[in-house]
N, C-alpha and C. Protein backbone atom coordinates (compact mmCIF):
# COMPACT_ATOMS: atom_id res chain seq x y z
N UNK A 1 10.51 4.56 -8.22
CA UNK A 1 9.50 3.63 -7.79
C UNK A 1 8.14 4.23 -8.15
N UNK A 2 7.30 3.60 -8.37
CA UNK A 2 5.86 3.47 -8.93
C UNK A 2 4.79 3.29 -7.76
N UNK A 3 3.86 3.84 -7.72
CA UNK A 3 2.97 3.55 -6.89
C UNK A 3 2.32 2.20 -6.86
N UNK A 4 1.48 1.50 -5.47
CA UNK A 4 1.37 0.28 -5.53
C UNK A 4 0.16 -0.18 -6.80
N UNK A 5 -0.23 -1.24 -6.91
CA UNK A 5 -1.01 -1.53 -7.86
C UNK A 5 -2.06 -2.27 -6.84
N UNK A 6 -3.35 -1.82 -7.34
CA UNK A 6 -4.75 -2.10 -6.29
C UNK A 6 -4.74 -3.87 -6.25
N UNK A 7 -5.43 -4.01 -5.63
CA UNK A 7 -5.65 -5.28 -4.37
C UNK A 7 -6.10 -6.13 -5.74
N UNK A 8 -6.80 -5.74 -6.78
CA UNK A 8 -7.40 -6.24 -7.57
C UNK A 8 -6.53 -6.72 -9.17
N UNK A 9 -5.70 -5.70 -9.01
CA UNK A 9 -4.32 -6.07 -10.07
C UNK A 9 -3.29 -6.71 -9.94
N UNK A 10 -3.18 -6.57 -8.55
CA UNK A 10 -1.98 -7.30 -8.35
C UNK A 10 -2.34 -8.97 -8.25
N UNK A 11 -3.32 -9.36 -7.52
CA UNK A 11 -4.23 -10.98 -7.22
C UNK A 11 -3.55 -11.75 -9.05
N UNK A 12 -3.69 -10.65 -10.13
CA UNK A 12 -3.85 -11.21 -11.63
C UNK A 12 -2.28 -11.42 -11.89
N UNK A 13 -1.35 -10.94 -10.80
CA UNK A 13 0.07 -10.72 -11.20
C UNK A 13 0.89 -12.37 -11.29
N UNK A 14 1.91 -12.67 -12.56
CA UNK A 14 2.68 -13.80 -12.08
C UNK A 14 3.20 -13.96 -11.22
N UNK A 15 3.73 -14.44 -10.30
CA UNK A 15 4.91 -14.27 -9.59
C UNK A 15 5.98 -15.34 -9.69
N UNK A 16 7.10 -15.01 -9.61
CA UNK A 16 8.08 -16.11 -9.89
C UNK A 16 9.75 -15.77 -9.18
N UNK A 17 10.46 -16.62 -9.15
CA UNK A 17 11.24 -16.63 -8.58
C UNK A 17 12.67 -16.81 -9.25
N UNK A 18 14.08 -16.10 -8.96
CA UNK A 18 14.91 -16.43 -9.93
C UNK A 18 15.12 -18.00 -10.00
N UNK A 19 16.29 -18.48 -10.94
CA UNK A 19 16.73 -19.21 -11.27
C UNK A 19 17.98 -19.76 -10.39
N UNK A 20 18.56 -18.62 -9.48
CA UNK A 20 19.33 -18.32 -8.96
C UNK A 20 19.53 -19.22 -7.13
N UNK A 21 17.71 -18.83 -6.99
CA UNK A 21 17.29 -19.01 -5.88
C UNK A 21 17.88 -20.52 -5.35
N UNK A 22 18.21 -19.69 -4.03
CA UNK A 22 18.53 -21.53 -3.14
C UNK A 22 17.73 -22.62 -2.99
N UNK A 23 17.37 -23.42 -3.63
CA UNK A 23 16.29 -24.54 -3.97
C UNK A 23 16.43 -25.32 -2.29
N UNK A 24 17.22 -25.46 -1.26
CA UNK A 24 17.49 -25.78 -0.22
C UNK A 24 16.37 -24.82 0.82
N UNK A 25 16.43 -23.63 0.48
CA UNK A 25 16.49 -23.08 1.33
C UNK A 25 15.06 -21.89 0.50
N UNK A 26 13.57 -22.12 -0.27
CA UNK A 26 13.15 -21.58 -1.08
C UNK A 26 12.21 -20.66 -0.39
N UNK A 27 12.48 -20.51 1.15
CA UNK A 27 11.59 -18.79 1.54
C UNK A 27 12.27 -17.16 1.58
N UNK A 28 14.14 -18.19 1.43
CA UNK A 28 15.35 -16.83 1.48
C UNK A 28 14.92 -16.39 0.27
N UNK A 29 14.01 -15.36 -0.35
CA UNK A 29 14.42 -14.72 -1.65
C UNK A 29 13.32 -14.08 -2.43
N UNK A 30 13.40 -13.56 -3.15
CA UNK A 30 12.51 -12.44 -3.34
C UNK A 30 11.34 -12.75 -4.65
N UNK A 31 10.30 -12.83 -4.79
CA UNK A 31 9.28 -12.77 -6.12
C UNK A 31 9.31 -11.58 -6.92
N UNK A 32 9.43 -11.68 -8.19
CA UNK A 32 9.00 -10.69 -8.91
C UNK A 32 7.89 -11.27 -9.91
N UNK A 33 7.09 -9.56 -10.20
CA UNK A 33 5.67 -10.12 -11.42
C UNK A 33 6.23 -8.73 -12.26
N UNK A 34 5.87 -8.97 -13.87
CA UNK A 34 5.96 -8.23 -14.39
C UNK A 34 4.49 -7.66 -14.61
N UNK A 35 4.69 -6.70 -14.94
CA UNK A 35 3.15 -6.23 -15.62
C UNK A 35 3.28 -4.66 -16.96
N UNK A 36 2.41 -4.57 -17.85
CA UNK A 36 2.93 -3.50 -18.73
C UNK A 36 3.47 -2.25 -17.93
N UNK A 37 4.74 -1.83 -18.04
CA UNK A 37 5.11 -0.72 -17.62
C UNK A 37 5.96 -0.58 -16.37
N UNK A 38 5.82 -1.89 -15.74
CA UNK A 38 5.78 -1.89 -14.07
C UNK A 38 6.55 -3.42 -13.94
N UNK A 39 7.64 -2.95 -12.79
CA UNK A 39 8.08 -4.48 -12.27
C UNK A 39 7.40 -5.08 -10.68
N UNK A 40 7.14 -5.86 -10.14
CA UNK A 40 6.82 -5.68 -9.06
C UNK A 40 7.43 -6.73 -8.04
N UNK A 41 7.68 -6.54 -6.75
CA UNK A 41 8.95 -7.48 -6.14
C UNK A 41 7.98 -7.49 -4.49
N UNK A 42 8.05 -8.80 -3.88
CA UNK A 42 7.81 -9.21 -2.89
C UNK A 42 8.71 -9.94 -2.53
N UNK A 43 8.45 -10.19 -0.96
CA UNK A 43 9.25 -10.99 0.17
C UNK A 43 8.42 -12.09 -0.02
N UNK A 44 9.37 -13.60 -0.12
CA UNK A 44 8.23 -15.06 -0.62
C UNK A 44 8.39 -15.42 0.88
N UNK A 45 8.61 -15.08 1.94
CA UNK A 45 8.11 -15.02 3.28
C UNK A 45 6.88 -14.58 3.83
N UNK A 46 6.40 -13.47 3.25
CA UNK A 46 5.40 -12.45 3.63
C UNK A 46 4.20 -12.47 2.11
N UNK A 47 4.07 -13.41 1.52
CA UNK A 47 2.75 -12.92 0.16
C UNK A 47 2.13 -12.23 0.04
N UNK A 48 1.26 -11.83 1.24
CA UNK A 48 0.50 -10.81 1.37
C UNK A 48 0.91 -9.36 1.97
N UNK A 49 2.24 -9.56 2.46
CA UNK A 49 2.88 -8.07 2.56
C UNK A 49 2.98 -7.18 1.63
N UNK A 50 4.04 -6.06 2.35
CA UNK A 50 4.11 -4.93 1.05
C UNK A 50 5.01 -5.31 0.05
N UNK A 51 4.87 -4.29 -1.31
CA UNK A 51 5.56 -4.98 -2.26
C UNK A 51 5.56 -3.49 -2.89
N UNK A 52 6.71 -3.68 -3.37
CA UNK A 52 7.50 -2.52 -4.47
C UNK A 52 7.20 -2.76 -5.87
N UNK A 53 6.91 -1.63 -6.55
CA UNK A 53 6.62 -1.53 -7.42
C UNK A 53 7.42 -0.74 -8.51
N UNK A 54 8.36 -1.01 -9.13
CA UNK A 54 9.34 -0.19 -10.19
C UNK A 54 9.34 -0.17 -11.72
N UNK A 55 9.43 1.50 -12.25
CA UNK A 55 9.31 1.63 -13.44
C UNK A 55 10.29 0.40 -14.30
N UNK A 56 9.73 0.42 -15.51
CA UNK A 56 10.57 -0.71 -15.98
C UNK A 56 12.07 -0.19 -16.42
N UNK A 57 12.18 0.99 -16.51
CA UNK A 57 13.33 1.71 -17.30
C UNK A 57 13.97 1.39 -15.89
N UNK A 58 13.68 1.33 -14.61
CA UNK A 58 14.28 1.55 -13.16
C UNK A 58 14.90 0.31 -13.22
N UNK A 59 13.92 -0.48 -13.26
CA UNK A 59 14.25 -2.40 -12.76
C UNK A 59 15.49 -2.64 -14.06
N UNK A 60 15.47 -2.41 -15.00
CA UNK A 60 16.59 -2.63 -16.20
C UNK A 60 17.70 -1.93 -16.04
N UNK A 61 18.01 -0.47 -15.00
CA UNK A 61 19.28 -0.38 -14.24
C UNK A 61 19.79 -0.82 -13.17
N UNK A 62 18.41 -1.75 -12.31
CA UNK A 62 18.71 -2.36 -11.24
C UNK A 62 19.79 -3.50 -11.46
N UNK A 63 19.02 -4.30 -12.25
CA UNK A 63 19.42 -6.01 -12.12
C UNK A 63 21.04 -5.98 -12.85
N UNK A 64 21.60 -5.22 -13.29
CA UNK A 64 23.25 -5.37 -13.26
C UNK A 64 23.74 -4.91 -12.20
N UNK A 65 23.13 -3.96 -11.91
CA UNK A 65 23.84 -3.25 -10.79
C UNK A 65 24.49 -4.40 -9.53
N UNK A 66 22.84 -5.03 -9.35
CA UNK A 66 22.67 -6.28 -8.22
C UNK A 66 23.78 -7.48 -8.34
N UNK A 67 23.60 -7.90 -9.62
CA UNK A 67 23.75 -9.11 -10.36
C UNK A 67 25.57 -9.08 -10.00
N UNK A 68 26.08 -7.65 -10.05
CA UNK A 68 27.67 -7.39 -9.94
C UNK A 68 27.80 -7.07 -8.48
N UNK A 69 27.23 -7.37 -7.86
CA UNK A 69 27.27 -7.72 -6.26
C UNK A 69 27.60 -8.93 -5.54
């Protein structure tokens, strides 16, 4: 994990949601923004909460790992 990205970088971040997500049900589930170098993941409950920040080499061993869950 990566340290957070200032108040001022992150405001510029996409955020988006899988494809996956329960369209019924669209606060269960998580945002991610990409940015050079960096993945970044929030709770779409909480926007302005904390949020994780992962190397990209990290997030590209994550999402199979998950995905086979």
């Amino acid at each position: 994990m990566i340290s957070e990205t200032s108040a001022g970088e992150a405001s510029r971040l996409e955020w988006f949601k899988s494809s996956y997500s329960d369209s019924s049900n669209s606060n269960e589930c998580v945002e991610v923004a990409t940015a050079p170098g960096a993945v970044h993941v929030r709770d779409s409950k909480n926007l302005p909460g904390p949020r994780l920040s992962f190397a990209a080499g990290a997030w590209a061993g994550f999402v199979p790992y998950a995905s086979g869950r």
